[in-house]
C-alpha atoms as a PDB file:
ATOM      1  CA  UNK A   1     -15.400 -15.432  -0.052  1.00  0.00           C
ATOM      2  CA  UNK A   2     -14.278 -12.617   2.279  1.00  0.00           C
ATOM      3  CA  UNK A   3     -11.083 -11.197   3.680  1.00  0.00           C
ATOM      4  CA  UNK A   4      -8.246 -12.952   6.092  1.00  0.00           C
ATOM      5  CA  UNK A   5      -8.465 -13.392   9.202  1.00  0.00           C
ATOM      6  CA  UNK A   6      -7.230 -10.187  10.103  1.00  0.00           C
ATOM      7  CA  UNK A   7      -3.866 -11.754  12.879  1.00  0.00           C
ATOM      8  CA  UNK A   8      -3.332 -14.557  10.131  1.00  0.00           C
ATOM      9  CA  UNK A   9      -3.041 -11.520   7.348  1.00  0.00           C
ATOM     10  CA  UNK A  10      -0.413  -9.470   9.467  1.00  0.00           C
ATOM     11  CA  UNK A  11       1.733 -12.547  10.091  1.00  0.00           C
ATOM     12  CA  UNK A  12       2.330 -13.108   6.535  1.00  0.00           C
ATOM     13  CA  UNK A  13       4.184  -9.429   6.123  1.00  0.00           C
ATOM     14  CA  UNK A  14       6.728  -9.674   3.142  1.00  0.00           C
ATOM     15  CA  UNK A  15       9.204  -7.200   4.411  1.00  0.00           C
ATOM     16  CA  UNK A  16      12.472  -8.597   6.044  1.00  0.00           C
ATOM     17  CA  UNK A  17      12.842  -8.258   9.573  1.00  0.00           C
ATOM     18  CA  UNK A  18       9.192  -7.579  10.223  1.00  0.00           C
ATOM     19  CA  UNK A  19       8.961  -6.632  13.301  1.00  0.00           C
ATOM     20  CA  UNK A  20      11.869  -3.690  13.207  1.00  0.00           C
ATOM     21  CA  UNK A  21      13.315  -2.682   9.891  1.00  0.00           C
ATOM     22  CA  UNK A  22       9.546  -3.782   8.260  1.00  0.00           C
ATOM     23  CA  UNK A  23       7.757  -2.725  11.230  1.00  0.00           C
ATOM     24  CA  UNK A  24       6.361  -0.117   8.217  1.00  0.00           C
ATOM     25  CA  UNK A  25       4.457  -2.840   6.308  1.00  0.00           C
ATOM     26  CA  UNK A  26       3.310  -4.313   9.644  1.00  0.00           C
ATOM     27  CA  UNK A  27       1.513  -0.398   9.694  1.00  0.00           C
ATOM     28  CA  UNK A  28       0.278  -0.340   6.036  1.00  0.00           C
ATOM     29  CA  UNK A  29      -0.876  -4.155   6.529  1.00  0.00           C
ATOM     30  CA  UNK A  30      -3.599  -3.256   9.593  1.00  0.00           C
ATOM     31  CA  UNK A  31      -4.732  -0.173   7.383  1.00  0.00           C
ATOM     32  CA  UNK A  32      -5.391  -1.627   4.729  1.00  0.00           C
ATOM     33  CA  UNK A  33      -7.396  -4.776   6.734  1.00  0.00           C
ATOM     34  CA  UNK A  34      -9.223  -2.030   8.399  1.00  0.00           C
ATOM     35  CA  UNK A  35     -10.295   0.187   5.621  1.00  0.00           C
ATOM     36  CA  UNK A  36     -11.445  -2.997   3.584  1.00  0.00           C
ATOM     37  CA  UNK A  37     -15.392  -3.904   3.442  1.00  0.00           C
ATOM     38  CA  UNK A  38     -16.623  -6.996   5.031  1.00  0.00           C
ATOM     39  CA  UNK A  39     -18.093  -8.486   1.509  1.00  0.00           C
ATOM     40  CA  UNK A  40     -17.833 -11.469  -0.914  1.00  0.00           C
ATOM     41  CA  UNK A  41     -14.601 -11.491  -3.368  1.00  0.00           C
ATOM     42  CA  UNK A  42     -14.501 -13.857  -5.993  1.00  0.00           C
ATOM     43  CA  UNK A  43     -11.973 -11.885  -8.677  1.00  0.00           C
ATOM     44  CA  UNK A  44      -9.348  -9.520  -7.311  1.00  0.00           C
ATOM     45  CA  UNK A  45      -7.950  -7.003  -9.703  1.00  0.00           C
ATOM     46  CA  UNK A  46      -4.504  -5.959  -8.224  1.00  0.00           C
ATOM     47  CA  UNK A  47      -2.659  -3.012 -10.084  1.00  0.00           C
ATOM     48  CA  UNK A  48       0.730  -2.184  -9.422  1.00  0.00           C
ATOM     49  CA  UNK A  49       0.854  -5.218  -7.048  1.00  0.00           C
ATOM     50  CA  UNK A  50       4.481  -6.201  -8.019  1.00  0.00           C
ATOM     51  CA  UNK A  51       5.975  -9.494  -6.037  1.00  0.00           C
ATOM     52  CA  UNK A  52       4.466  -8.394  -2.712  1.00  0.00           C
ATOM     53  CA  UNK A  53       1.555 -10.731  -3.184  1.00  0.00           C
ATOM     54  CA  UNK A  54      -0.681  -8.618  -0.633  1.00  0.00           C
ATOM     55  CA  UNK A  55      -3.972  -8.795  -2.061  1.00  0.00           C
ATOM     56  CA  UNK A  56      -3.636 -12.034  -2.042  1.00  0.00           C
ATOM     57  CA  UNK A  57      -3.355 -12.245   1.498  1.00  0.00           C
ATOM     58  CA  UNK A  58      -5.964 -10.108   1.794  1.00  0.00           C
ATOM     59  CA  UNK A  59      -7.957 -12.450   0.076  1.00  0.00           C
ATOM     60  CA  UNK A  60      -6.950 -15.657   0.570  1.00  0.00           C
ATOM     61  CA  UNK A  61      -9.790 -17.858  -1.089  1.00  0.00           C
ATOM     62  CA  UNK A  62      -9.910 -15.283  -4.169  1.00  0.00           C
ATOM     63  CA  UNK A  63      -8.790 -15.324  -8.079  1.00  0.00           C
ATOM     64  CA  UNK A  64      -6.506 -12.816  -8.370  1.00  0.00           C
ATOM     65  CA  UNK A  65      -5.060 -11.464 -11.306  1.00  0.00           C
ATOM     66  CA  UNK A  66      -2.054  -9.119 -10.973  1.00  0.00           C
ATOM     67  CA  UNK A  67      -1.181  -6.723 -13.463  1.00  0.00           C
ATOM     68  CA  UNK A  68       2.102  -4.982 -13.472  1.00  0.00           C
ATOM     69  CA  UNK A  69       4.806  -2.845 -15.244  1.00  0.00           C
ATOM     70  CA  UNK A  70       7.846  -5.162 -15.058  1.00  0.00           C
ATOM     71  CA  UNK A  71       7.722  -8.453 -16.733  1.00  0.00           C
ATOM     72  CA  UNK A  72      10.628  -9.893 -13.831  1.00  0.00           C
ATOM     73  CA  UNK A  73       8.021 -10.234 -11.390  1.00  0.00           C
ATOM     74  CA  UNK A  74       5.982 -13.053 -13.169  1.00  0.00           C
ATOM     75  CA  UNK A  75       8.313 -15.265 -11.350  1.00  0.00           C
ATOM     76  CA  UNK A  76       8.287 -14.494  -7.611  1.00  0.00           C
ATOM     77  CA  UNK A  77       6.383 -16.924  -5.477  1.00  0.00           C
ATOM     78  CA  UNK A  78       3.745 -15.173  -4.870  1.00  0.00           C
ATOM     79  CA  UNK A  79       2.838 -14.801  -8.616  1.00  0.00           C
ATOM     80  CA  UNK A  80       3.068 -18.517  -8.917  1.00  0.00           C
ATOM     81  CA  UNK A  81       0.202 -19.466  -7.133  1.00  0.00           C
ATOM     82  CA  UNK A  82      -2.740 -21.720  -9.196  1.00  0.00           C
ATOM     83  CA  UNK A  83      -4.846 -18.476  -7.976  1.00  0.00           C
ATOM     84  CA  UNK A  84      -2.836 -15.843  -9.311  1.00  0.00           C
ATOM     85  CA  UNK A  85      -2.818 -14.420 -12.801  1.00  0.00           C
ATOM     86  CA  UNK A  86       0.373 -12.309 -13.782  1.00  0.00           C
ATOM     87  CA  UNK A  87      -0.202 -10.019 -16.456  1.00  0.00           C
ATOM     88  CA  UNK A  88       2.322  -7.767 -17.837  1.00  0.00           C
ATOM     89  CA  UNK A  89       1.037  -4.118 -18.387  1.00  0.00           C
ATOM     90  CA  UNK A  90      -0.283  -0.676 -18.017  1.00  0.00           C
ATOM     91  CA  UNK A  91      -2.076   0.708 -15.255  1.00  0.00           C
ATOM     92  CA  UNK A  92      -3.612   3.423 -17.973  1.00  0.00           C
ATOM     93  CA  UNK A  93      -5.014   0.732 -20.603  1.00  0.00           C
ATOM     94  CA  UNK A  94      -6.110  -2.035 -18.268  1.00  0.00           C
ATOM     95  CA  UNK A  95      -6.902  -5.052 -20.807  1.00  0.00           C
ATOM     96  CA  UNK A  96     -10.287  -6.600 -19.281  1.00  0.00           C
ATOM     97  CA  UNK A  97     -13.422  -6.048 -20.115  1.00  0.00           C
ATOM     98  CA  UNK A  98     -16.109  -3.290 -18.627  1.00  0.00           C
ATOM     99  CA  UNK A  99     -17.452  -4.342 -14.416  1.00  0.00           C
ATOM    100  CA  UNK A 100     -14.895  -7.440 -14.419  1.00  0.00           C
ATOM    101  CA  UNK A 101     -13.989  -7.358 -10.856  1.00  0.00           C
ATOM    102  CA  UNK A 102     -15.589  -7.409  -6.982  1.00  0.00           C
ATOM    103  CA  UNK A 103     -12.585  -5.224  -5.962  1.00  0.00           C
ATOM    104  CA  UNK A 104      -9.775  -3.380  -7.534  1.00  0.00           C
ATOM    105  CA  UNK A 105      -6.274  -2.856  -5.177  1.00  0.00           C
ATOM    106  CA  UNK A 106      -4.171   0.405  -5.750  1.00  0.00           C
ATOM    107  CA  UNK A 107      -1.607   0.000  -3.108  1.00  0.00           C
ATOM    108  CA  UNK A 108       1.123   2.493  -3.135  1.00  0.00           C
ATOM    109  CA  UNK A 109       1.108   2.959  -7.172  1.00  0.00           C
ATOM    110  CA  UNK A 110      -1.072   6.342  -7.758  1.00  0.00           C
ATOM    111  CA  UNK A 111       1.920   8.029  -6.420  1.00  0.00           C
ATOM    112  CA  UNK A 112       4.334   6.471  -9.380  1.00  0.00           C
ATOM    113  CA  UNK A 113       1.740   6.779 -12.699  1.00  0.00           C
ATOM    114  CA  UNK A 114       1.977  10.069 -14.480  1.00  0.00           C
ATOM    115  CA  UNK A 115      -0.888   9.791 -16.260  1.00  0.00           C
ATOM    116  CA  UNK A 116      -2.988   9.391 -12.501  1.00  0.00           C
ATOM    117  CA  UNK A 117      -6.323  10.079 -14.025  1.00  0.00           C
ATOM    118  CA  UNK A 118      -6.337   7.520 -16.924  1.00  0.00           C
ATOM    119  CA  UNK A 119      -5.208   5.159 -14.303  1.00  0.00           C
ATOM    120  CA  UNK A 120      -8.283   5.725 -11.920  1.00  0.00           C
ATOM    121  CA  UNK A 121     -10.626   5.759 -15.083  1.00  0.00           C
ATOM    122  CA  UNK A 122      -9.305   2.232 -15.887  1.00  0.00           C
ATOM    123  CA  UNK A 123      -9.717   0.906 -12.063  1.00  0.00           C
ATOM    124  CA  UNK A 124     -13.257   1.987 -12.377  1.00  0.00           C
ATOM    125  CA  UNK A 125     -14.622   0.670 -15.501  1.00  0.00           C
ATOM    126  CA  UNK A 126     -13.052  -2.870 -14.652  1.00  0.00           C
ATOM    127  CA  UNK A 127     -15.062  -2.555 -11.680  1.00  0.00           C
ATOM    128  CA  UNK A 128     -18.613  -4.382 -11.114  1.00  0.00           C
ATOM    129  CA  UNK A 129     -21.576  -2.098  -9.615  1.00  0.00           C
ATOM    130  CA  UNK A 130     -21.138  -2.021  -5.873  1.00  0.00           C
ATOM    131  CA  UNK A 131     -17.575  -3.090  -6.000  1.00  0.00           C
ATOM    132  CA  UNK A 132     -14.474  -1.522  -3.945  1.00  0.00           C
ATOM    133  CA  UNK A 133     -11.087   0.681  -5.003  1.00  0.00           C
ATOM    134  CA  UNK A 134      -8.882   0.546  -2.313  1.00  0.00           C
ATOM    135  CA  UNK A 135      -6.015   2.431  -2.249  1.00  0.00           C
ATOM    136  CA  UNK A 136      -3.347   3.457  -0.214  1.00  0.00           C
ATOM    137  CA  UNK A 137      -1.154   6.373  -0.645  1.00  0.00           C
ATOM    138  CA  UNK A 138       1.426   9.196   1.356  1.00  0.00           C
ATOM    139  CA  UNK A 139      -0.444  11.552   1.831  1.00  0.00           C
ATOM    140  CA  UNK A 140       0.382  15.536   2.461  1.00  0.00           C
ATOM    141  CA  UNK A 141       2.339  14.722   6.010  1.00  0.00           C
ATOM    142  CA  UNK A 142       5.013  12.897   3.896  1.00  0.00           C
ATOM    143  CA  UNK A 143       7.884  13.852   4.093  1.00  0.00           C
ATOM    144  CA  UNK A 144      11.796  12.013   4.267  1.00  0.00           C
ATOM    145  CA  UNK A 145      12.974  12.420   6.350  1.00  0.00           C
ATOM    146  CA  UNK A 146      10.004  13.230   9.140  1.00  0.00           C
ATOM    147  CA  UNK A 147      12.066  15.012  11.402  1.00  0.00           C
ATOM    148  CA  UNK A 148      15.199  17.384  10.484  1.00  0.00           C
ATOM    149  CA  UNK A 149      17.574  15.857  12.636  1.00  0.00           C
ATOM    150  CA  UNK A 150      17.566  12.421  11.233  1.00  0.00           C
ATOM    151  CA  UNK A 151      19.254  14.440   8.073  1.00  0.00           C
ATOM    152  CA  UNK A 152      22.404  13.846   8.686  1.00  0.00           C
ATOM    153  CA  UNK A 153      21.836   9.862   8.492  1.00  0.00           C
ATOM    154  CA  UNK A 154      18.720   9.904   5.724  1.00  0.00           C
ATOM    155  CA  UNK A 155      19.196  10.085   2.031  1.00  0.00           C
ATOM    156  CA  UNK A 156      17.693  13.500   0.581  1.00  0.00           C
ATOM    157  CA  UNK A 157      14.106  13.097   0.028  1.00  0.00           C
ATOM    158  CA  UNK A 158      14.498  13.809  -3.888  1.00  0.00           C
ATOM    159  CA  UNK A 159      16.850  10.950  -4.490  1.00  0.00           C
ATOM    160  CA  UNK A 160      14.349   8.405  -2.818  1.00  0.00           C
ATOM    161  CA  UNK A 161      11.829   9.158  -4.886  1.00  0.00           C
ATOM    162  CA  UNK A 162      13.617   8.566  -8.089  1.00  0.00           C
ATOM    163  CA  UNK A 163      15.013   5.525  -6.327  1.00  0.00           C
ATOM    164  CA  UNK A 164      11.556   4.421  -5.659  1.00  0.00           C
ATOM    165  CA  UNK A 165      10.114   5.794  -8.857  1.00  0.00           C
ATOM    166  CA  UNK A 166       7.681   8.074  -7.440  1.00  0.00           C
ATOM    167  CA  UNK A 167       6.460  11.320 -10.202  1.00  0.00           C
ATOM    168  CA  UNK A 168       4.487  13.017  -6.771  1.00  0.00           C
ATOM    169  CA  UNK A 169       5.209  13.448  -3.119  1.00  0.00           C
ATOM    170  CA  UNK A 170       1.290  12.197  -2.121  1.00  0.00           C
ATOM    171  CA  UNK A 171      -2.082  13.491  -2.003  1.00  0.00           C
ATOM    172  CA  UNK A 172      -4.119  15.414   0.651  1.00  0.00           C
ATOM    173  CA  UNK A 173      -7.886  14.211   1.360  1.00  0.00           C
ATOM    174  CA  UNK A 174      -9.348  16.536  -1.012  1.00  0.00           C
ATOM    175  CA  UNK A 175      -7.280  15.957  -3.734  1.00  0.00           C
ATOM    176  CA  UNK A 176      -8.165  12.264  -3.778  1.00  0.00           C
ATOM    177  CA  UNK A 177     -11.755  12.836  -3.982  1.00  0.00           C
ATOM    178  CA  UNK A 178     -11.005  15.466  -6.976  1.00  0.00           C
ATOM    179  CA  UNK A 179      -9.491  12.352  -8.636  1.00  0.00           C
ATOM    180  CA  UNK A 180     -12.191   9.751  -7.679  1.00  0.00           C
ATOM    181  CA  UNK A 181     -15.324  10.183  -8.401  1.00  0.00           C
ATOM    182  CA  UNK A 182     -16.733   7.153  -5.762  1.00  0.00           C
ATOM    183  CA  UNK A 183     -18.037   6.931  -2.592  1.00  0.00           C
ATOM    184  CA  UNK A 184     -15.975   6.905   0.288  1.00  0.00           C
ATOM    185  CA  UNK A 185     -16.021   4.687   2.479  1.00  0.00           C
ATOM    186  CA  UNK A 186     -13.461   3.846   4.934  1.00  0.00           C
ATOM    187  CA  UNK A 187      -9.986   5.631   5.698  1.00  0.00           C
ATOM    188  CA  UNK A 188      -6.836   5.095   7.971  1.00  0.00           C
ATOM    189  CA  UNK A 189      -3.564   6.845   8.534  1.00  0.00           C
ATOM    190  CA  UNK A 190      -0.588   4.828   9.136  1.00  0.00           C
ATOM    191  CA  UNK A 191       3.054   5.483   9.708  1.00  0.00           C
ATOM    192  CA  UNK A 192       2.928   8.191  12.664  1.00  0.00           C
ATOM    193  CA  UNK A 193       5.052  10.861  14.279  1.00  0.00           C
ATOM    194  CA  UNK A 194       6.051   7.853  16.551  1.00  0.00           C
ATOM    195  CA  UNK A 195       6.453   4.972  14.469  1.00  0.00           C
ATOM    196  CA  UNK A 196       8.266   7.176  11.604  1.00  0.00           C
ATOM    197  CA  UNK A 197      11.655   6.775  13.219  1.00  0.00           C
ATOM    198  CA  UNK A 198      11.779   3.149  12.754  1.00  0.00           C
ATOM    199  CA  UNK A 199      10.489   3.881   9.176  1.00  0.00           C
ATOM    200  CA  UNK A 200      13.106   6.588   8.549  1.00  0.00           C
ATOM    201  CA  UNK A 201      16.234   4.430   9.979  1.00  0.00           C
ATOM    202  CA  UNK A 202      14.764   1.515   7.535  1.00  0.00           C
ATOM    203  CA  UNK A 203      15.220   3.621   4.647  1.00  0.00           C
ATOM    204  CA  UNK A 204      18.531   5.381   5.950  1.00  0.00           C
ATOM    205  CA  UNK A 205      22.392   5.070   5.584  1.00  0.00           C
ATOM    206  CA  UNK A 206      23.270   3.280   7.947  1.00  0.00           C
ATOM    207  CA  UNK A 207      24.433  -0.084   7.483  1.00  0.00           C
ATOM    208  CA  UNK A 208      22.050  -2.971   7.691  1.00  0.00           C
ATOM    209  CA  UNK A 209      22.869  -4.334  11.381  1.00  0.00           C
ATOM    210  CA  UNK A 210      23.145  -0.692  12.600  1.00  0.00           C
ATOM    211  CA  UNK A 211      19.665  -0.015  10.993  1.00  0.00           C
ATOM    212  CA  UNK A 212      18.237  -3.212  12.493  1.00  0.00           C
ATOM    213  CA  UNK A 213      20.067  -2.717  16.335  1.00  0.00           C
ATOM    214  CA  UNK A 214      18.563   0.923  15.963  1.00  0.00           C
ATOM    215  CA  UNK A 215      14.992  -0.459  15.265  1.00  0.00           C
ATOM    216  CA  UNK A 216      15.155  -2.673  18.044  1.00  0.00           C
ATOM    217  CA  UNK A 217      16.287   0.101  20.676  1.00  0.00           C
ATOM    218  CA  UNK A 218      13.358   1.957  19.322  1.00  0.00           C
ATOM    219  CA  UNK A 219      10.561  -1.007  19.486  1.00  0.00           C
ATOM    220  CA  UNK A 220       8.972  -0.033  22.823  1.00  0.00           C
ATOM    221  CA  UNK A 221       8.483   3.713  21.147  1.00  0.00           C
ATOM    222  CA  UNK A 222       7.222   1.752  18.229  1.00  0.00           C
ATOM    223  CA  UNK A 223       5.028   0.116  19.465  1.00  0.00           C
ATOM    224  CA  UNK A 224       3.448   2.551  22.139  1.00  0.00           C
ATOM    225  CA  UNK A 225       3.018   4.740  18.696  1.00  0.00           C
ATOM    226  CA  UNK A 226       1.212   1.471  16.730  1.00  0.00           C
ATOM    227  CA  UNK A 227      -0.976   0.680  19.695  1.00  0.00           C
ATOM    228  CA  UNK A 228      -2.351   3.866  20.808  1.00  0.00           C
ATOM    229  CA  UNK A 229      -2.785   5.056  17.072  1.00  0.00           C
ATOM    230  CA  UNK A 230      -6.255   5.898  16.210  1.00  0.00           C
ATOM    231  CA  UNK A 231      -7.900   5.812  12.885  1.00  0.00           C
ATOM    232  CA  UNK A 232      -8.081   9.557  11.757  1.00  0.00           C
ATOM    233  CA  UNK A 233      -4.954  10.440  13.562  1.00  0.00           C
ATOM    234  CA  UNK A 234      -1.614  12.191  12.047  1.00  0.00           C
ATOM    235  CA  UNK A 235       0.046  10.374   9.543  1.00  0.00           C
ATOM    236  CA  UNK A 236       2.361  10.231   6.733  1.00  0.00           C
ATOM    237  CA  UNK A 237       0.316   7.546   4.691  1.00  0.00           C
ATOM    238  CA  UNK A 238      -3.379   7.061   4.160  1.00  0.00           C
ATOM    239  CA  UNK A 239      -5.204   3.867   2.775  1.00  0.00           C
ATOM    240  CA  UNK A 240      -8.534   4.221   1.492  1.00  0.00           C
ATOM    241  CA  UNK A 241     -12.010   2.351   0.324  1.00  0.00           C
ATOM    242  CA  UNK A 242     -14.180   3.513  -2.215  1.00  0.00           C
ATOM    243  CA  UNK A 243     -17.399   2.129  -3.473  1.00  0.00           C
ATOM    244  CA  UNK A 244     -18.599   2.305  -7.234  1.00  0.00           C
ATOM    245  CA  UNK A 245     -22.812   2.833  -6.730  1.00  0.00           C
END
């Protein structure tokens, strides 16, 4: 049992207005299909995966169980599937037993858990011999917003991170691989100095119609920035595969 099809997987974004004010995802989406091993998943392990439902994309054909902090979320959709296991929990005492899963999905979480190291010890004794972490995270180019002059219109940095719950700002290359002691084996940036305006206005305070009219006058820069973005190149997010030997 493998991955999506990866134009199937990108249709199926979450986000509202995907192609302008979720334009993001649409970024984070293709990363995370890219970064991801061509292999057979049977039993997903999603942490942190909330009502997003994107591992399960990701893996369409797989069992996925889906632990998370808040018990509300045992009632989206996406949690409702025959497929889909919704467990309330903690990312630091993950209740399965030792090599339980083919793969093990960290998407945007490391960045909220305190306690980061417990969390990655967890991911990887859950995980079988020869399985896959994958992660994705901001990384050191974060910042909210990217450039100075959208101040004026963009919340401070420090009061969207408590709004999204985050205890860190994001982790540079090196200090992921002090924290995970795998292999690595595939990375991609995503969210670049081009395609961060239409991220910034998302998150901004403008109102919702000016946000989504602003997105749309900025699509062809959006796009130009998506298409001609290379693996390796600047920017403010990084996802990440990692193999236990």
């Amino acid at each position: 049992m493998s991955k999506a099809n990866f134009h199937d997987f990108l249709a199926h974004n979450p986000f509202p207005k995907p192609l302008t004010l979720g334009f993001f995802y649409r970024e984070k989406m293709r990363a995370i299909y890219q970064i991801t091993p061509d292999a057979d998943y049977s039993k997903i392990l999603e942490v942190g995966g909330g009502e997003s439902g994107l591992s399960a994309m990701l893996f369409p054909t797989a069992q996925i169980t889906n632990i998370d902090f808040n018990p509300d979320y045992a009632n989206s959709a996406c949690n409702q599937q025959a497929r889909v296991t919704y467990i309330c929990g903690d990312a630091t005492e993950l209740p399965f037993k030792d090599g339980s899963f083919d793969a093990v999905t960290m998407f945007d979480l490391l960045e909220h858990i305190p306690n980061h190291q417990q969390a990655i010890a967890e991911a990887i004794r859950v995980l079988k011999p020869s399985g896959y972490l994958l992660i994705s995270t901001p990384n050191e180019n974060w910042r909210f917003p990217y450039y100075p002059l959208m101040q004026m219109i963009c919340p401070q940095d420090t009061d969207l991170m408590a709004e999204w719950g985050h205890v860190r700002q994001g982790y540079s290359m090196t200090e992921l691989e002090s924290l995970i002691p795998l292999s690595r084996c595939h990375w991609m940036t995503f969210i670049n100095p081009l395609t961060v305006f239409c991220h910034d206005i998302s998150f901004s305070k403008l109102a919702g119609y000016q946000r989504q009219l602003v997105c749309w006058i900025l699509s062809p820069l959006t796009w130009i920035g998506y298409w001609s973005h290379q693996p390796h190149a600047m920017g403010t997010e990084t996802a990440i595969s990692w193999q236990k030997i």
